[in-house]
PDB file of N, CA and C in Angstrom:
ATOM      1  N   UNK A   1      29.236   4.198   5.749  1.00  0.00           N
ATOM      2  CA  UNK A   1      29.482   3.554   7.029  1.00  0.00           C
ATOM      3  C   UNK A   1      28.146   3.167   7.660  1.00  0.00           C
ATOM      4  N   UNK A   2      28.110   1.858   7.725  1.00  0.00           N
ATOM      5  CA  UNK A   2      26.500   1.562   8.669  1.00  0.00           C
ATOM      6  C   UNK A   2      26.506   2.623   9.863  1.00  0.00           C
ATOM      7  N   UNK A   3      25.134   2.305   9.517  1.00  0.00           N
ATOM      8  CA  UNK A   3      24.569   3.307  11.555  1.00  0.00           C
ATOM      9  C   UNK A   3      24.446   2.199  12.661  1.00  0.00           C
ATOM     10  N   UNK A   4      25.348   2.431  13.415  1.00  0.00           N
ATOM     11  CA  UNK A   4      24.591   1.241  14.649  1.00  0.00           C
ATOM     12  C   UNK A   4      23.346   1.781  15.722  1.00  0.00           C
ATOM     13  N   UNK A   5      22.792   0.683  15.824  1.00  0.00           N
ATOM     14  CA  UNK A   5      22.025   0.854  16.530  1.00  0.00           C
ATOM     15  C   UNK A   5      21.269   0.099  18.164  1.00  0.00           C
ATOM     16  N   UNK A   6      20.879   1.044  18.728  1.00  0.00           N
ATOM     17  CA  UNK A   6      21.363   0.129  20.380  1.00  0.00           C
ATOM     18  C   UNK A   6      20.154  -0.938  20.288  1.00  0.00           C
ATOM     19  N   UNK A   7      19.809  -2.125  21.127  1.00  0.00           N
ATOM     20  CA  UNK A   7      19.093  -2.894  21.526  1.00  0.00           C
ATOM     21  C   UNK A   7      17.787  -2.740  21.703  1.00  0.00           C
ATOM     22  N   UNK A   8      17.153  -1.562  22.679  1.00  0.00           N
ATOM     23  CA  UNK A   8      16.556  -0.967  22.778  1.00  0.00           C
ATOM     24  C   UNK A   8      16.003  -0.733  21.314  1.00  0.00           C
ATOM     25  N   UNK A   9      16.496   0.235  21.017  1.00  0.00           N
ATOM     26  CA  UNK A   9      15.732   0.855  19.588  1.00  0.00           C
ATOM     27  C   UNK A   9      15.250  -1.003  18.634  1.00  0.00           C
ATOM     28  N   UNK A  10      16.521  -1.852  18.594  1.00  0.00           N
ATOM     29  CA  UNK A  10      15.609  -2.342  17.448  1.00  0.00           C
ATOM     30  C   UNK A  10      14.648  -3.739  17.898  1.00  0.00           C
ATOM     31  N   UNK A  11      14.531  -3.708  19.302  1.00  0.00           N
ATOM     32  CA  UNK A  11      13.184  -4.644  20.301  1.00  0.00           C
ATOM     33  C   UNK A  11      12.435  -3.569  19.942  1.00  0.00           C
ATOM     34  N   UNK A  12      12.173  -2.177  20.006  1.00  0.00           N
ATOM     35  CA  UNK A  12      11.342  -1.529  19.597  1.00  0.00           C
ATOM     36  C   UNK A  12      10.508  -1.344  18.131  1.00  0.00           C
ATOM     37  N   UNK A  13      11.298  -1.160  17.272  1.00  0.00           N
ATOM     38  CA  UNK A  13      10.937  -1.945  15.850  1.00  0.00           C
ATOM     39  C   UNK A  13      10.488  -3.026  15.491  1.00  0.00           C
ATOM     40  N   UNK A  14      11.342  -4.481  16.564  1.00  0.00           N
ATOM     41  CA  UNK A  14      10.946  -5.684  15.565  1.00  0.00           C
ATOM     42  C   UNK A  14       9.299  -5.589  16.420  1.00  0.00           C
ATOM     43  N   UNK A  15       9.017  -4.825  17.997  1.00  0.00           N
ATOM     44  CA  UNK A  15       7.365  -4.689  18.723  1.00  0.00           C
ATOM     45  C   UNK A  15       6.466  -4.104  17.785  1.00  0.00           C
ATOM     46  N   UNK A  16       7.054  -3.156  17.246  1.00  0.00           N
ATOM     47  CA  UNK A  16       6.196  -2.197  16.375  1.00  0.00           C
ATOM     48  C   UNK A  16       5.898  -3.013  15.017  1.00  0.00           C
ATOM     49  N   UNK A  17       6.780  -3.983  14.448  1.00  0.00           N
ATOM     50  CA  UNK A  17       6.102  -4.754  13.208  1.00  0.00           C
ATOM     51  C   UNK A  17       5.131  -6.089  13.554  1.00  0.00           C
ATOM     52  N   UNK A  18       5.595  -6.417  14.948  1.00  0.00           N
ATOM     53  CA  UNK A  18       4.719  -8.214  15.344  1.00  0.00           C
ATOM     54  C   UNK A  18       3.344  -7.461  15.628  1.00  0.00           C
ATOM     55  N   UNK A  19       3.697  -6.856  16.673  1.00  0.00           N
ATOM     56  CA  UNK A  19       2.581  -6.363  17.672  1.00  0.00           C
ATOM     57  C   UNK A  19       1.694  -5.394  17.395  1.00  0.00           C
ATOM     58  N   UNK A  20       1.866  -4.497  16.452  1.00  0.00           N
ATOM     59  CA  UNK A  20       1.381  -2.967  15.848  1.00  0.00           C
ATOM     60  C   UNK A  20       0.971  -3.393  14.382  1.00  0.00           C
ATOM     61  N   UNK A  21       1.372  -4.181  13.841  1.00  0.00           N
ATOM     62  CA  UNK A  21       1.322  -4.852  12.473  1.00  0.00           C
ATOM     63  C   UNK A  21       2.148  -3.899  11.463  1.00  0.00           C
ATOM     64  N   UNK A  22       3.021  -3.206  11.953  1.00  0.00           N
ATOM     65  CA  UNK A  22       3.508  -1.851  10.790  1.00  0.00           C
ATOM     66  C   UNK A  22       4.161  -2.663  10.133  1.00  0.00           C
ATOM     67  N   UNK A  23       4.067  -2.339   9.300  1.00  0.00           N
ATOM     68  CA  UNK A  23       5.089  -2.707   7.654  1.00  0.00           C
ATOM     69  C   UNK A  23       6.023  -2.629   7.970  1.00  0.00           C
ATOM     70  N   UNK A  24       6.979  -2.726   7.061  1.00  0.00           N
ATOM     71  CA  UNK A  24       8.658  -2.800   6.706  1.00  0.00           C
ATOM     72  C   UNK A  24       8.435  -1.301   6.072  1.00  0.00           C
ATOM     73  N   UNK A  25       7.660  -0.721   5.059  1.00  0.00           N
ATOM     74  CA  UNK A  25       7.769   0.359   4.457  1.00  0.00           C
ATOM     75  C   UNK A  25       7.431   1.680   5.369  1.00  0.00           C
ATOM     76  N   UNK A  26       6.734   1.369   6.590  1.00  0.00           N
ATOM     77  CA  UNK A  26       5.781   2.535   7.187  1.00  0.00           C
ATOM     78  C   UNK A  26       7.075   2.366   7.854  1.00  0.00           C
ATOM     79  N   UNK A  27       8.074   1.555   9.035  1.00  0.00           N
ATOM     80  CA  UNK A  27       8.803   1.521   9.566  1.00  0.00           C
ATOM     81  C   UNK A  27      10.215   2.703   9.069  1.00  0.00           C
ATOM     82  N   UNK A  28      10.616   1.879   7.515  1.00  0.00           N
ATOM     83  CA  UNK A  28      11.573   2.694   6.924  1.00  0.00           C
ATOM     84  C   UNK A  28      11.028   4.132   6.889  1.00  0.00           C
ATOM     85  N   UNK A  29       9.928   4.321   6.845  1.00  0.00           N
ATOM     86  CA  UNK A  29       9.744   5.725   6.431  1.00  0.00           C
ATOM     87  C   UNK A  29       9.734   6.297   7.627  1.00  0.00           C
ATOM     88  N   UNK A  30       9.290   6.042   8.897  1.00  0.00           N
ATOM     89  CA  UNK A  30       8.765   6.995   9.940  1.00  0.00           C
ATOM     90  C   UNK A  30      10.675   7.192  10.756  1.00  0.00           C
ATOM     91  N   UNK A  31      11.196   5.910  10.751  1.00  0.00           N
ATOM     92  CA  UNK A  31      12.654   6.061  11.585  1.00  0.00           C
ATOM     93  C   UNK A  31      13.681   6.009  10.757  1.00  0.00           C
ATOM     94  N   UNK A  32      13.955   5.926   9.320  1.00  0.00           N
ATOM     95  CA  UNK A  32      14.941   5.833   8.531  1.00  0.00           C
ATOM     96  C   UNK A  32      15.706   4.946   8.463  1.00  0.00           C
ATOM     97  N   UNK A  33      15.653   3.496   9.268  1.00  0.00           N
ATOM     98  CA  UNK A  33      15.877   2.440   8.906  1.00  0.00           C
ATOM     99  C   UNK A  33      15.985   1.684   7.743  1.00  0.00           C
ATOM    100  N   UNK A  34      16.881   0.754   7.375  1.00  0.00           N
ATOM    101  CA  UNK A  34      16.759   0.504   5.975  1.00  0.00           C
ATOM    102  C   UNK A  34      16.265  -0.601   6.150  1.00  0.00           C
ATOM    103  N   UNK A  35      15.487  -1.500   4.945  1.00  0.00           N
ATOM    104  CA  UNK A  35      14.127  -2.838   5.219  1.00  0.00           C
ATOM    105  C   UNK A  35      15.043  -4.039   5.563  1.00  0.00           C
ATOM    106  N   UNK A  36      16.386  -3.811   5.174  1.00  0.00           N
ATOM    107  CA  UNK A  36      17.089  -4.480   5.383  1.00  0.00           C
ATOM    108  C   UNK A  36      17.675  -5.546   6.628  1.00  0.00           C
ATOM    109  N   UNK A  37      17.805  -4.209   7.467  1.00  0.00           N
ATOM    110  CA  UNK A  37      17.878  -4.301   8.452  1.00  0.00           C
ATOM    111  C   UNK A  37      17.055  -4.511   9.865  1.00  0.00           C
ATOM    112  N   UNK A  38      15.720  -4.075   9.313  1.00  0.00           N
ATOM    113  CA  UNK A  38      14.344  -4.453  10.055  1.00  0.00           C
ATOM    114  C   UNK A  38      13.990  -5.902  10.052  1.00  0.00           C
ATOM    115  N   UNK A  39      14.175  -6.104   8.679  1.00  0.00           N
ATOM    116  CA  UNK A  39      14.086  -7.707   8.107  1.00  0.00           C
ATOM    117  C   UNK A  39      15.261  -8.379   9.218  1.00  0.00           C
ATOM    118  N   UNK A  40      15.764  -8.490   9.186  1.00  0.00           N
ATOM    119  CA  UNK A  40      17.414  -9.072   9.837  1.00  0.00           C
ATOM    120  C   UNK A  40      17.250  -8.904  11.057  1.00  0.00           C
ATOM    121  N   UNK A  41      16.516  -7.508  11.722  1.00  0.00           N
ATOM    122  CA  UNK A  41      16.267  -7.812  13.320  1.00  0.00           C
ATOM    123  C   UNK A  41      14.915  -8.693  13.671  1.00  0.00           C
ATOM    124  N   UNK A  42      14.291  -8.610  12.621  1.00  0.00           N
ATOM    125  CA  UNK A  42      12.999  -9.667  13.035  1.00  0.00           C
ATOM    126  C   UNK A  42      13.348 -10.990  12.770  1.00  0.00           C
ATOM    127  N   UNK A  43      14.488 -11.382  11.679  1.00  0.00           N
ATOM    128  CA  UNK A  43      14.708 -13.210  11.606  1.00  0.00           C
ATOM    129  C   UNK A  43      15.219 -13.287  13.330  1.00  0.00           C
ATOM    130  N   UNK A  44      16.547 -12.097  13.242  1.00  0.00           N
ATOM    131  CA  UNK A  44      17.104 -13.002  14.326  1.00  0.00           C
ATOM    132  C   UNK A  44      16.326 -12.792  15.811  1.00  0.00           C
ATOM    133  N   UNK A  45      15.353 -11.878  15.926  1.00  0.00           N
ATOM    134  CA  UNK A  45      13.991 -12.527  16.781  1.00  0.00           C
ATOM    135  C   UNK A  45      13.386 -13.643  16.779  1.00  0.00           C
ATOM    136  N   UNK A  46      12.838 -13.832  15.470  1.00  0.00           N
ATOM    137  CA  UNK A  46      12.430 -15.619  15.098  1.00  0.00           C
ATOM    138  C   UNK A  46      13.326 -16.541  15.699  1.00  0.00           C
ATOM    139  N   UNK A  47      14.984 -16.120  15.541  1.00  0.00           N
ATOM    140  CA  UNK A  47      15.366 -16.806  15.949  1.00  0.00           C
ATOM    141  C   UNK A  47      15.962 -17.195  17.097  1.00  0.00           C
ATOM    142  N   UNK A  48      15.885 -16.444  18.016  1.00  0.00           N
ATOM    143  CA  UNK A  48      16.248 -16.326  19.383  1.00  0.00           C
ATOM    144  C   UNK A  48      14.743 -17.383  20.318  1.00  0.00           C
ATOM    145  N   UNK A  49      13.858 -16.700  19.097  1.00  0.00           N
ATOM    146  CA  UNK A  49      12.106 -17.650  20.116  1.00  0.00           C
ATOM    147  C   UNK A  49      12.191 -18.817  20.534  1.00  0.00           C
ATOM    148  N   UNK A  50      13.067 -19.311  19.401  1.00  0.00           N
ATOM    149  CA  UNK A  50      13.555 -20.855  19.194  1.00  0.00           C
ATOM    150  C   UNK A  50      14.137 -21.537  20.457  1.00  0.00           C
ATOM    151  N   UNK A  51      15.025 -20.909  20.866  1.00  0.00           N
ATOM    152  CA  UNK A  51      15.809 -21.065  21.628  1.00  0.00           C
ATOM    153  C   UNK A  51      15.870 -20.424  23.135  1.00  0.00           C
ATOM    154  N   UNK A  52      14.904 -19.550  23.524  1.00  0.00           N
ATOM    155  CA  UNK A  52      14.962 -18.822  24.367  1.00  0.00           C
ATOM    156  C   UNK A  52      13.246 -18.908  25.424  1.00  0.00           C
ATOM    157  N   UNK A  53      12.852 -19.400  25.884  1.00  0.00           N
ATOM    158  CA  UNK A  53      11.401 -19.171  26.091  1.00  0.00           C
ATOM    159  C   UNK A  53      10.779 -17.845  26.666  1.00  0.00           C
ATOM    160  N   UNK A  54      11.676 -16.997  26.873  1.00  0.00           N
ATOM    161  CA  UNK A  54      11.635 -16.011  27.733  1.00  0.00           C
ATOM    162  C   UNK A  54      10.802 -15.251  26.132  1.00  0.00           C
ATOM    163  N   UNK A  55      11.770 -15.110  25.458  1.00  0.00           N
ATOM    164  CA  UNK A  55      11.454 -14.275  23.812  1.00  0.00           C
ATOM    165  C   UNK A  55      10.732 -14.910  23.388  1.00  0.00           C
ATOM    166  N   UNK A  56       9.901 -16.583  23.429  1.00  0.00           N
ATOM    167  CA  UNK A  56       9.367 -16.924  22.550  1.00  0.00           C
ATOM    168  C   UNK A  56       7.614 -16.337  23.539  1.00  0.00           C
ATOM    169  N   UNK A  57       7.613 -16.240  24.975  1.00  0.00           N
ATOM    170  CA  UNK A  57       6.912 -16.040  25.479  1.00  0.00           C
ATOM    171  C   UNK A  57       6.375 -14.169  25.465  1.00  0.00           C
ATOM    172  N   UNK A  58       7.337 -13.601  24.792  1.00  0.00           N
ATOM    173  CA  UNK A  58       7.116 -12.360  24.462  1.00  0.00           C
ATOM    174  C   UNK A  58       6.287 -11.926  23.039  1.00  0.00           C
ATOM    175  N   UNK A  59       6.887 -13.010  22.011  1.00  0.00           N
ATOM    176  CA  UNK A  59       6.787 -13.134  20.673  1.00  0.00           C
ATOM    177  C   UNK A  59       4.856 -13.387  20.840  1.00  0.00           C
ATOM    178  N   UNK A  60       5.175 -14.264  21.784  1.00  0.00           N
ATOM    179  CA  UNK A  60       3.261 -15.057  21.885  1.00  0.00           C
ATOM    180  C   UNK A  60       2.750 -13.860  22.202  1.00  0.00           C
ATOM    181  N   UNK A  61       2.982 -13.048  22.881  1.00  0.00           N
ATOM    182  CA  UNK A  61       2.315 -11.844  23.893  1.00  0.00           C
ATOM    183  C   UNK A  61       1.717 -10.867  22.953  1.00  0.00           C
ATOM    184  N   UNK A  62       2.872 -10.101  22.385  1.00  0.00           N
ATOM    185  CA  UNK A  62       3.113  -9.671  20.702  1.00  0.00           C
ATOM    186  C   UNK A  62       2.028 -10.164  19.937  1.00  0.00           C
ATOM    187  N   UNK A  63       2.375 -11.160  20.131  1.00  0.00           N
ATOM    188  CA  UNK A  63       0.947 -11.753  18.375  1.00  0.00           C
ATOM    189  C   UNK A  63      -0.434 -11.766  19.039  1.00  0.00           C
ATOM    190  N   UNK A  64      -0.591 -12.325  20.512  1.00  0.00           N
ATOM    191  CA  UNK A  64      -1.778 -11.822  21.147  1.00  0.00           C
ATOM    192  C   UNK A  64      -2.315 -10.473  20.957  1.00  0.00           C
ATOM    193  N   UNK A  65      -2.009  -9.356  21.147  1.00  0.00           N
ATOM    194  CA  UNK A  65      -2.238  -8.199  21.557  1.00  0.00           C
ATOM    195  C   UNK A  65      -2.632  -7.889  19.789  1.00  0.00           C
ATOM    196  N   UNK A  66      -1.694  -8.133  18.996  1.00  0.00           N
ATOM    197  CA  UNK A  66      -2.155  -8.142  17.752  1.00  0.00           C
ATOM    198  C   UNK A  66      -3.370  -8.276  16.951  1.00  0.00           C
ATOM    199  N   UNK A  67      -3.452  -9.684  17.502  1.00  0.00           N
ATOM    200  CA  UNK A  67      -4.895 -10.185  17.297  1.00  0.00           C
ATOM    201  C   UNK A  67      -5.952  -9.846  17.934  1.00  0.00           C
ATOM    202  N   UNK A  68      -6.290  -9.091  18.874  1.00  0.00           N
ATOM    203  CA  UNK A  68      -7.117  -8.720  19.924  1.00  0.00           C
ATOM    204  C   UNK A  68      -7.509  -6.597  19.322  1.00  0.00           C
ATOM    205  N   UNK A  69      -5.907  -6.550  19.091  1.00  0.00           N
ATOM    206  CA  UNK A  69      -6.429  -5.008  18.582  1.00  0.00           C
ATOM    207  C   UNK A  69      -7.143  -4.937  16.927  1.00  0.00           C
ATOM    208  N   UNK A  70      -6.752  -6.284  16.421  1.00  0.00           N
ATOM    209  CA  UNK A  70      -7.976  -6.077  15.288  1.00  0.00           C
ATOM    210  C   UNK A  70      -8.915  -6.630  15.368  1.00  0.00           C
ATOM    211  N   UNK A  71      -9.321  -7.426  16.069  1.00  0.00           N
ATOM    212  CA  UNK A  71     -10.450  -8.052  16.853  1.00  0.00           C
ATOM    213  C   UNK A  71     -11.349  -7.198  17.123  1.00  0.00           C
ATOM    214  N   UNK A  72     -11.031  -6.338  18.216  1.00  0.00           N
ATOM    215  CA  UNK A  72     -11.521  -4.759  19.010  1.00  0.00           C
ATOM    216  C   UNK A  72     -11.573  -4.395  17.457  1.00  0.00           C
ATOM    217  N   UNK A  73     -11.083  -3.784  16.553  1.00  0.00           N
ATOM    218  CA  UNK A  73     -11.323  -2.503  15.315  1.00  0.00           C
ATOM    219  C   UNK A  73     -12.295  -3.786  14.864  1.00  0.00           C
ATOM    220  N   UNK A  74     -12.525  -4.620  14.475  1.00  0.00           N
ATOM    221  CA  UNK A  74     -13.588  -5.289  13.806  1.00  0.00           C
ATOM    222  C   UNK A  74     -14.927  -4.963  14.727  1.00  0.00           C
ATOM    223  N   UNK A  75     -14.850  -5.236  16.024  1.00  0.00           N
ATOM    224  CA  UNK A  75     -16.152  -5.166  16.807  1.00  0.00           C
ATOM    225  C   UNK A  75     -16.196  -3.571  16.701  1.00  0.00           C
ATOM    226  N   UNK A  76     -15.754  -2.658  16.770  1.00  0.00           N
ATOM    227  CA  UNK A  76     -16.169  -1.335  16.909  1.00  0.00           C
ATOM    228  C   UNK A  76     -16.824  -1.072  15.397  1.00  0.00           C
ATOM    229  N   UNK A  77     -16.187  -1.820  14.231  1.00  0.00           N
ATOM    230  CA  UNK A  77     -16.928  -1.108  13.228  1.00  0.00           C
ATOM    231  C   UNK A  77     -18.170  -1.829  12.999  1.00  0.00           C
ATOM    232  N   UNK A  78     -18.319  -2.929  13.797  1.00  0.00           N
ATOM    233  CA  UNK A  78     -19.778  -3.392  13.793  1.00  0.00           C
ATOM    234  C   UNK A  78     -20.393  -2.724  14.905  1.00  0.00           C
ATOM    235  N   UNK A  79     -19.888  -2.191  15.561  1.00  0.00           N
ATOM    236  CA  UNK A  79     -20.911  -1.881  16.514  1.00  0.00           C
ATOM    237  C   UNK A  79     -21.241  -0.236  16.123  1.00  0.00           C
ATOM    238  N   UNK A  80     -20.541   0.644  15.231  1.00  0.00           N
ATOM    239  CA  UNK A  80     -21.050   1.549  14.700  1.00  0.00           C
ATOM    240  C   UNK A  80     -21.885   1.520  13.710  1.00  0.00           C
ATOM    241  N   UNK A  81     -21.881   0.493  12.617  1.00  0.00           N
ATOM    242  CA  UNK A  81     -22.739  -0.314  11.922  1.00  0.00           C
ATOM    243  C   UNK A  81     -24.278  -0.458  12.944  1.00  0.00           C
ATOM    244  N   UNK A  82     -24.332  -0.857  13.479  1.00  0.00           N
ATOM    245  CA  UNK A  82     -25.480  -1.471  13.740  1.00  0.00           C
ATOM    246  C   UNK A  82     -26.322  -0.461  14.919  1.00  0.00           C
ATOM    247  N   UNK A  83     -25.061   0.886  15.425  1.00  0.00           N
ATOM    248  CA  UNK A  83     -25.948   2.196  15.911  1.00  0.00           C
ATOM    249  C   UNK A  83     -26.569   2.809  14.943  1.00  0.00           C
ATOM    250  N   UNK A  84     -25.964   3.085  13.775  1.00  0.00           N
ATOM    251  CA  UNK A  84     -26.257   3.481  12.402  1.00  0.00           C
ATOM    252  C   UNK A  84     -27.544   2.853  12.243  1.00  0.00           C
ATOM    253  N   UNK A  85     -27.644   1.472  12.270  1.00  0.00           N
ATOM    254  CA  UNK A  85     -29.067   0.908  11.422  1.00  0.00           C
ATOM    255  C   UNK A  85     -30.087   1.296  12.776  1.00  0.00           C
ATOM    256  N   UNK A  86     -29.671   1.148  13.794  1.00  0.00           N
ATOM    257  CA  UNK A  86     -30.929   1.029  14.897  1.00  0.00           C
ATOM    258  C   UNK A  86     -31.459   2.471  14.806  1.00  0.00           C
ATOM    259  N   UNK A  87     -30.189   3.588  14.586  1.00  0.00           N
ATOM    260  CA  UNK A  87     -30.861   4.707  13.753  1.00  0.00           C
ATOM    261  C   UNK A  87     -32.297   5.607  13.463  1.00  0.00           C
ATOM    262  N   UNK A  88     -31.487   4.505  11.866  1.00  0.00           N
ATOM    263  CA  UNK A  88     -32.430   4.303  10.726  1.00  0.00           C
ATOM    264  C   UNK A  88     -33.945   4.068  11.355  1.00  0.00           C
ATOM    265  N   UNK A  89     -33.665   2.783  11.563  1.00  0.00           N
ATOM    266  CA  UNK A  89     -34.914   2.045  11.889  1.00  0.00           C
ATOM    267  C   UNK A  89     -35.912   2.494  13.211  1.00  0.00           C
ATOM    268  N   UNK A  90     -35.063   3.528  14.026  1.00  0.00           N
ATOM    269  CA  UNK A  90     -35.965   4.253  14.722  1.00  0.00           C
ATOM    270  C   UNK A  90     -36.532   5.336  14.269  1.00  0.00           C
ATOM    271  N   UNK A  91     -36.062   5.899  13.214  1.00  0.00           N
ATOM    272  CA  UNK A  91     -36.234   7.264  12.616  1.00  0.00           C
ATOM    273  C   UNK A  91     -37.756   6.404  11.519  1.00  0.00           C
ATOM    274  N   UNK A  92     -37.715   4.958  11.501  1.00  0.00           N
ATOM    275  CA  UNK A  92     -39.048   4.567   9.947  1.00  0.00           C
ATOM    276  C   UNK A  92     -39.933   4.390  10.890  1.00  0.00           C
ATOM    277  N   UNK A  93     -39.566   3.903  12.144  1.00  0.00           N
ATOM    278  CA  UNK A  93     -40.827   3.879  13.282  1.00  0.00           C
ATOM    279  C   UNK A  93     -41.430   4.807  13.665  1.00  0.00           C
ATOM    280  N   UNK A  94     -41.500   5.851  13.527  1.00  0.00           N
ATOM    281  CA  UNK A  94     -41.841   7.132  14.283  1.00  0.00           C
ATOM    282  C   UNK A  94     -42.785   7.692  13.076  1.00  0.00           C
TER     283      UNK A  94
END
């Protein structure tokens, strides 16, 4: 017998795959969802964007925040990178 599941929970899932970048596999594994069905709540997200500006203006928000939190993890690992070398290079000065 399928599991239903409320609204809530799967806007929460299809946030956690746009916006968080989680997989289909990390998803199934952490809430017991089947990919199936993750898949199927994210088309018919796609497809509501279409038609809805309210969701397509959420969807944008989503992929913003996305792009910005690996943006941020790219600049932090350069900027530990380059405490690392200034380091170095204070430790050959001395």
């Amino acid at each position: 017998m399928p599991q239903m599941y409320n609204e809530e929970f799967r806007e929460k899932i299809v946030r956690l795959h746009i916006q968080e970048g989680r997989t289909y596999k990390s998803l199934v594994a952490e809430y017991g969802v089947s990919k199936a069905s993750i898949s199927k709540w994210c088309r018919n997200f796609s497809k509501e964007c279409q038609f809805n500006p309210s969701a397509q203006n959420d969807l944008d928000t989503m992929k913003e925040i996305h792009r910005l939190k690996k943006q941020l993890q790219e600049l932090e690992k350069e900027n530990s990178f380059l405490k690392k070398a200034a380091a170095f290079f204070a430790k050959e000065i001395k």
